[in-house]
Protein backbone atom coordinates (compact mmCIF):
# COMPACT_ATOMS: atom_id res chain seq x y z
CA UNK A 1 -13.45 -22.95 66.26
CA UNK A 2 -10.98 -20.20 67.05
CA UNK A 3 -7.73 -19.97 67.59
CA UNK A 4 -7.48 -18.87 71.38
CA UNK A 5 -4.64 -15.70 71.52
CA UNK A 6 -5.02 -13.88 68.20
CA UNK A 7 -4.10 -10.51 69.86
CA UNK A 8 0.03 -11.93 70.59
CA UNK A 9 0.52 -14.80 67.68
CA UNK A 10 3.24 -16.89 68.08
CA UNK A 11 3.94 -16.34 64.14
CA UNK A 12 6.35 -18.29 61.99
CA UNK A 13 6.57 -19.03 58.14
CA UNK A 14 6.54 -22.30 56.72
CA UNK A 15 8.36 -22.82 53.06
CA UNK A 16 8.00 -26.07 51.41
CA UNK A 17 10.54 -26.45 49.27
CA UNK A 18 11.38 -28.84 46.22
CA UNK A 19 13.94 -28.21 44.10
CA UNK A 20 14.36 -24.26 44.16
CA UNK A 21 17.87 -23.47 45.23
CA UNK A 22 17.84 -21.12 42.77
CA UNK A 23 14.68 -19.15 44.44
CA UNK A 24 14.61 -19.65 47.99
CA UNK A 25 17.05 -17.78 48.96
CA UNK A 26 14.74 -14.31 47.71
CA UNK A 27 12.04 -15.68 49.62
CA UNK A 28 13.42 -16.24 52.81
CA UNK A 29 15.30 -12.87 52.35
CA UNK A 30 11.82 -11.16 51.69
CA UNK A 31 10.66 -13.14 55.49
CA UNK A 32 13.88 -11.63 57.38
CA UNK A 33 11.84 -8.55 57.00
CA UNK A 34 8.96 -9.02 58.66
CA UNK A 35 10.29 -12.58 61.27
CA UNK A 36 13.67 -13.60 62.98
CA UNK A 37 15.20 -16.34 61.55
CA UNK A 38 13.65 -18.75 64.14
CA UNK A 39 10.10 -17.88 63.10
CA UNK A 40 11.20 -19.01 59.47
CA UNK A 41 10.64 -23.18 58.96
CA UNK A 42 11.85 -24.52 55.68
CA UNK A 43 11.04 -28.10 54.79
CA UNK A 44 13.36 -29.74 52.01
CA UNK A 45 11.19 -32.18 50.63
CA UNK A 46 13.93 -34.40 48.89
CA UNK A 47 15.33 -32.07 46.78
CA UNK A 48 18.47 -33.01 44.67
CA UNK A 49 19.88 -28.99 44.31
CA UNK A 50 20.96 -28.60 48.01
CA UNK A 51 18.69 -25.36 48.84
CA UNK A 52 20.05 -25.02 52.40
CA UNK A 53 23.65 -24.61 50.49
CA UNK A 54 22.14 -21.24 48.45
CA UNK A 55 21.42 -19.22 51.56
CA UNK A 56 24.22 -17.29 52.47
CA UNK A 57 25.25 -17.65 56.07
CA UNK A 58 23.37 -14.59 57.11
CA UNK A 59 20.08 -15.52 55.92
CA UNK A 60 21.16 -19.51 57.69
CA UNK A 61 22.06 -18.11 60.80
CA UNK A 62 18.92 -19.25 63.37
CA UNK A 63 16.48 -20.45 60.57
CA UNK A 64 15.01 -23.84 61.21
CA UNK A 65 15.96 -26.41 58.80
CA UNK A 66 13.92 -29.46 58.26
CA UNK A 67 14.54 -32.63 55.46
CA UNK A 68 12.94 -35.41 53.71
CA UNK A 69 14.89 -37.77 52.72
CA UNK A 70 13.18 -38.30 49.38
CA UNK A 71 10.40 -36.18 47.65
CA UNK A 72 6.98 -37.21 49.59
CA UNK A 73 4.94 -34.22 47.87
CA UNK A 74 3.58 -30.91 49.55
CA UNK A 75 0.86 -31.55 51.64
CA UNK A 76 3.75 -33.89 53.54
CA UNK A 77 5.84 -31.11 53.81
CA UNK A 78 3.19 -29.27 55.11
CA UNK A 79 2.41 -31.90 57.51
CA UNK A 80 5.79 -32.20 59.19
CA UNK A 81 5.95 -28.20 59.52
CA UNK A 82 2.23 -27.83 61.08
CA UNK A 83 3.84 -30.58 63.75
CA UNK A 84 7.06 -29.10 64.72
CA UNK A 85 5.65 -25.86 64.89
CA UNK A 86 3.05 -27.49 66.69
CA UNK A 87 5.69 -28.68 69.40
CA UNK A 88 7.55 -25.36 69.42
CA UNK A 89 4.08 -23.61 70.35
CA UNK A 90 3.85 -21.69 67.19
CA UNK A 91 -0.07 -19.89 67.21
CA UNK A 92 -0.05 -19.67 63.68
CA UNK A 93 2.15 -20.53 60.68
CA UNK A 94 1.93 -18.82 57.28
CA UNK A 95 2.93 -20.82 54.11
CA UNK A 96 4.12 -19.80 51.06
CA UNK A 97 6.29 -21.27 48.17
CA UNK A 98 9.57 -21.45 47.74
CA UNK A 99 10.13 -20.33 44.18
CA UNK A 100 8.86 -16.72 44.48
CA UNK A 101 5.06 -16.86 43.49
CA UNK A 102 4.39 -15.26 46.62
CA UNK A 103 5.10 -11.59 48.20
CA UNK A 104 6.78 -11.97 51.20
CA UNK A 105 5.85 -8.52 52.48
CA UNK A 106 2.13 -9.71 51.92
CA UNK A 107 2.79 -11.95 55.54
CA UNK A 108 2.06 -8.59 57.48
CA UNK A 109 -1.60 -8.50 56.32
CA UNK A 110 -2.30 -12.20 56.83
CA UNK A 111 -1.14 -11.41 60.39
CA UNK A 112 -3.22 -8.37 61.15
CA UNK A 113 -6.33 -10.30 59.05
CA UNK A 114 -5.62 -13.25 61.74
CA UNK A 115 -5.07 -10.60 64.55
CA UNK A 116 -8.51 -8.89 63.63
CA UNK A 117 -10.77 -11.98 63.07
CA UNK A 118 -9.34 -15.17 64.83
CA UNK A 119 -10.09 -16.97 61.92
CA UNK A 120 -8.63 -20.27 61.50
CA UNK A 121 -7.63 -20.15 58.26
CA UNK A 122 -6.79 -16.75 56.35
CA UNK A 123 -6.60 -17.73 52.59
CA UNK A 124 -4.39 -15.16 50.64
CA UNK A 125 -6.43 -14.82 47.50
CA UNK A 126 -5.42 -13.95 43.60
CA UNK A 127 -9.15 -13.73 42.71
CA UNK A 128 -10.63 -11.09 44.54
CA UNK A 129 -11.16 -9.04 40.76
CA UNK A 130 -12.72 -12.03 39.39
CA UNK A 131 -11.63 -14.55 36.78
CA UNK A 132 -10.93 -11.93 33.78
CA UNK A 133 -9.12 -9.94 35.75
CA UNK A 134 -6.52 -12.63 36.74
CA UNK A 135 -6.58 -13.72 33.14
CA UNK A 136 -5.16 -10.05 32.84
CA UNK A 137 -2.44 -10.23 35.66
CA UNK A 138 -1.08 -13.91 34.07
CA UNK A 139 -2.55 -16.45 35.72
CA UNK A 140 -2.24 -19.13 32.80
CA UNK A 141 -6.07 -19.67 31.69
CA UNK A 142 -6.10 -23.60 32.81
CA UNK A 143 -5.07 -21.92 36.14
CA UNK A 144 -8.01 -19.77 35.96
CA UNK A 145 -10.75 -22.17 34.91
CA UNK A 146 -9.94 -24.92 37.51
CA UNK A 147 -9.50 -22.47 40.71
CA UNK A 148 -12.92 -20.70 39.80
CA UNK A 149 -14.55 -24.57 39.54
CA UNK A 150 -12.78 -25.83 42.76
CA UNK A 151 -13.84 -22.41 44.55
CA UNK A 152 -17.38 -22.31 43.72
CA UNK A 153 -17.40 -26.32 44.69
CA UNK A 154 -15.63 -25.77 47.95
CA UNK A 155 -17.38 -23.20 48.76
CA UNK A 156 -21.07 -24.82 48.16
CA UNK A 157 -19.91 -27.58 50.09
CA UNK A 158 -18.45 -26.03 53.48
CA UNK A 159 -21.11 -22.77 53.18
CA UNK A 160 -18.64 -20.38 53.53
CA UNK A 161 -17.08 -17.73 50.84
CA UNK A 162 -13.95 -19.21 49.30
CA UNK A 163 -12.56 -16.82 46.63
CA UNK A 164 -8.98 -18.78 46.00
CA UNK A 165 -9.08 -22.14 46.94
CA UNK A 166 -6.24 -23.50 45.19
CA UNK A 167 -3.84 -20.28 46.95
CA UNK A 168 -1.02 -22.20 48.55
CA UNK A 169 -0.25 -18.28 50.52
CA UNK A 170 -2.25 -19.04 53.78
CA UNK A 171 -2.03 -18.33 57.30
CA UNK A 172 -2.99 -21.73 59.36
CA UNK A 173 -4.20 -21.55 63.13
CA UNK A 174 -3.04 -23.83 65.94
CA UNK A 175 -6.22 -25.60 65.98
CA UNK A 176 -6.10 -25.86 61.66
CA UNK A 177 -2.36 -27.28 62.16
CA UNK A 178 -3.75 -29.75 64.57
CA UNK A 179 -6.39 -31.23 61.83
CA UNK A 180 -3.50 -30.95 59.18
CA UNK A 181 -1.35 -33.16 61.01
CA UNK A 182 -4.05 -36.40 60.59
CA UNK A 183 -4.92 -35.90 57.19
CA UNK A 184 -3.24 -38.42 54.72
CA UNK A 185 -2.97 -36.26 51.37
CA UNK A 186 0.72 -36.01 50.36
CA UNK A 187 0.54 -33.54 47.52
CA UNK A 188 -1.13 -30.36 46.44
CA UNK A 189 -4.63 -32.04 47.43
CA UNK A 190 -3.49 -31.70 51.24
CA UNK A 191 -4.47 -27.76 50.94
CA UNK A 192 -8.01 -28.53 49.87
CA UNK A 193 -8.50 -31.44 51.98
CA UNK A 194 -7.21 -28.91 54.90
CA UNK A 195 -9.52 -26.00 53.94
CA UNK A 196 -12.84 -28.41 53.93
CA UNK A 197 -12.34 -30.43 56.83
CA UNK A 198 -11.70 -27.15 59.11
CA UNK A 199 -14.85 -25.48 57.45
CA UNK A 200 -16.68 -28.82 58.42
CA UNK A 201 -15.30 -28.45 61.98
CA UNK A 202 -16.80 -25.16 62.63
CA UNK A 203 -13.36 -23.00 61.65
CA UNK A 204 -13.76 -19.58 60.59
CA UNK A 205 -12.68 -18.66 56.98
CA UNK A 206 -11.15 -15.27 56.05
CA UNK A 207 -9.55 -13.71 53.09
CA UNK A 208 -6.42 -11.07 51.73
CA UNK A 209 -5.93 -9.70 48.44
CA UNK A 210 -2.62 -11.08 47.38
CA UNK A 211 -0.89 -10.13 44.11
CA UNK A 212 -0.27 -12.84 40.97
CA UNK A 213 3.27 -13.06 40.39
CA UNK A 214 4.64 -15.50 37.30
CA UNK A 215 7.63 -14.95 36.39
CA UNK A 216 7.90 -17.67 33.73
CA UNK A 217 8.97 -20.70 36.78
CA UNK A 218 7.33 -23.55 35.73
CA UNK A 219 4.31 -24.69 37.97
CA UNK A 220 4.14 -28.49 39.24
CA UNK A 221 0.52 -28.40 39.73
CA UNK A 222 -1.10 -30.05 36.33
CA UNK A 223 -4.73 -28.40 36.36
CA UNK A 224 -6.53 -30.85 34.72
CA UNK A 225 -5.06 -33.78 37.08
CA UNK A 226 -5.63 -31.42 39.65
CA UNK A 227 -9.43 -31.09 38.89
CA UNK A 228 -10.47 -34.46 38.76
CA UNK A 229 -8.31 -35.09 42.06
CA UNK A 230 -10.44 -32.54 43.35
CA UNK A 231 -13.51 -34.13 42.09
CA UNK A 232 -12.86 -36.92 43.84
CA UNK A 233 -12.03 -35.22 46.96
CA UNK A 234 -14.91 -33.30 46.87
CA UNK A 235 -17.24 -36.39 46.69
CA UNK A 236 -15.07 -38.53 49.21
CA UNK A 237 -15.67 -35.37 51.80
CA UNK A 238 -19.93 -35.95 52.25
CA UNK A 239 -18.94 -38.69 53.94
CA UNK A 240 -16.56 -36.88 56.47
């Protein structure tokens, strides 16, 4: 499973965003560097603090704006941007979050990983020193415990190395955006449920070192909800 043209991607970015009018605007600042303003695809997932209003007119200018109506959870964010960018032809779309937790100048090496392997999926990974040492860079420890459990599960069950699978900084191939597009996980599950069914489908896995940034924002994902939604994801997925 490749992705058919990874010498000239058809790049954008994809930013889910809920409720982070207050961050947003940094990150898709950060993206102007590296993409035109029509590479850059920002879902509003329902939120109530107007994030569109924050960016100044420059940033605005050209960027593609798309909204829920009310909050339906990440993974359907995610879902609506893998189709339009679908439909506009896009190669590849890298996702990251709106409130800052990922380095937008980080996209570049995503790219030239994608470029260099034609991997399907290229996961942008906190973990690459281990568990202590992203103890040390402050990753909260509940953070740490369930991404080195839903790792090691994900990747005994698709046989390929998965070093971060819970990392939410990803680039996503055509043919990965295609099988994102029919799964039916609304929230932060979607990524996992993503990352396995394109490992069962023959895709390619690949990693990048990317930084841990907290800065204090508070995270929506609860770890131990998260884990036994895994758990039962991770069951649910010998039958796929």
């Amino acid at each position: 499973m490749t992705d058919g043209s990874p010498d000239e991607p058809m790049v954008g970015a994809l930013i889910p965003c809920y409720d982070s009018a207050d961050r947003v605007a940094a990150v898709v600042a950060g993206l102007r560097r590296h993409l035109s303003a029509d590479r850059i695809l920002l879902i509003d997932d329902g939120s109530t603090d107007h994030p569109a209003a924050r960016l100044t007119d420059a940033l605005a200018d050209g960027l593609i704006l798309l909204r829920h109506p009310l909050n339906r959870g990440k993974g359907a964010a995610l879902r609506t941007g893998f189709a339009h960018a679908l439909r506009l032809g896009w190669t590849a779309v890298v996702t990251l979050d709106a409130d800052g937790q990922h380095d937008p100048d980080r996209l570049p090496d995503l790219v030239a990983a994608f470029r260099q392997t034609g991997a399907d999926l290229v996961l942008g990974s906190r973990m690459d020193g281990g568990a202590m040492a992203a103890r040390r860079a402050g990753m909260p420890l509940p953070r740490v415990a369930s991404n080195t459990l839903t790792s090691w599960l994900v990747t005994k069950r698709i046989g390929q190395s998965v070093r971060d699978s819970q990392s939410g900084y990803r680039l996503v191939g055509r043919r990965a955006m295609t099988v994102g597009v029919g799964l039916s996980q609304t929230e932060y599950l979607f990524e996992t449920a993503l990352l396995v069914r394109v490992a069962l489908a023959g895709g390619r896995i690949e990693h990048v070192p990317i930084p841990i940034r907290y800065a204090g924002e508070p995270s929506r994902i609860r770890p131990l909800r998260t884990t036994l939604g895994f758990a039962a994801l991770w069951l649910r997925s010998w039958r796929w």
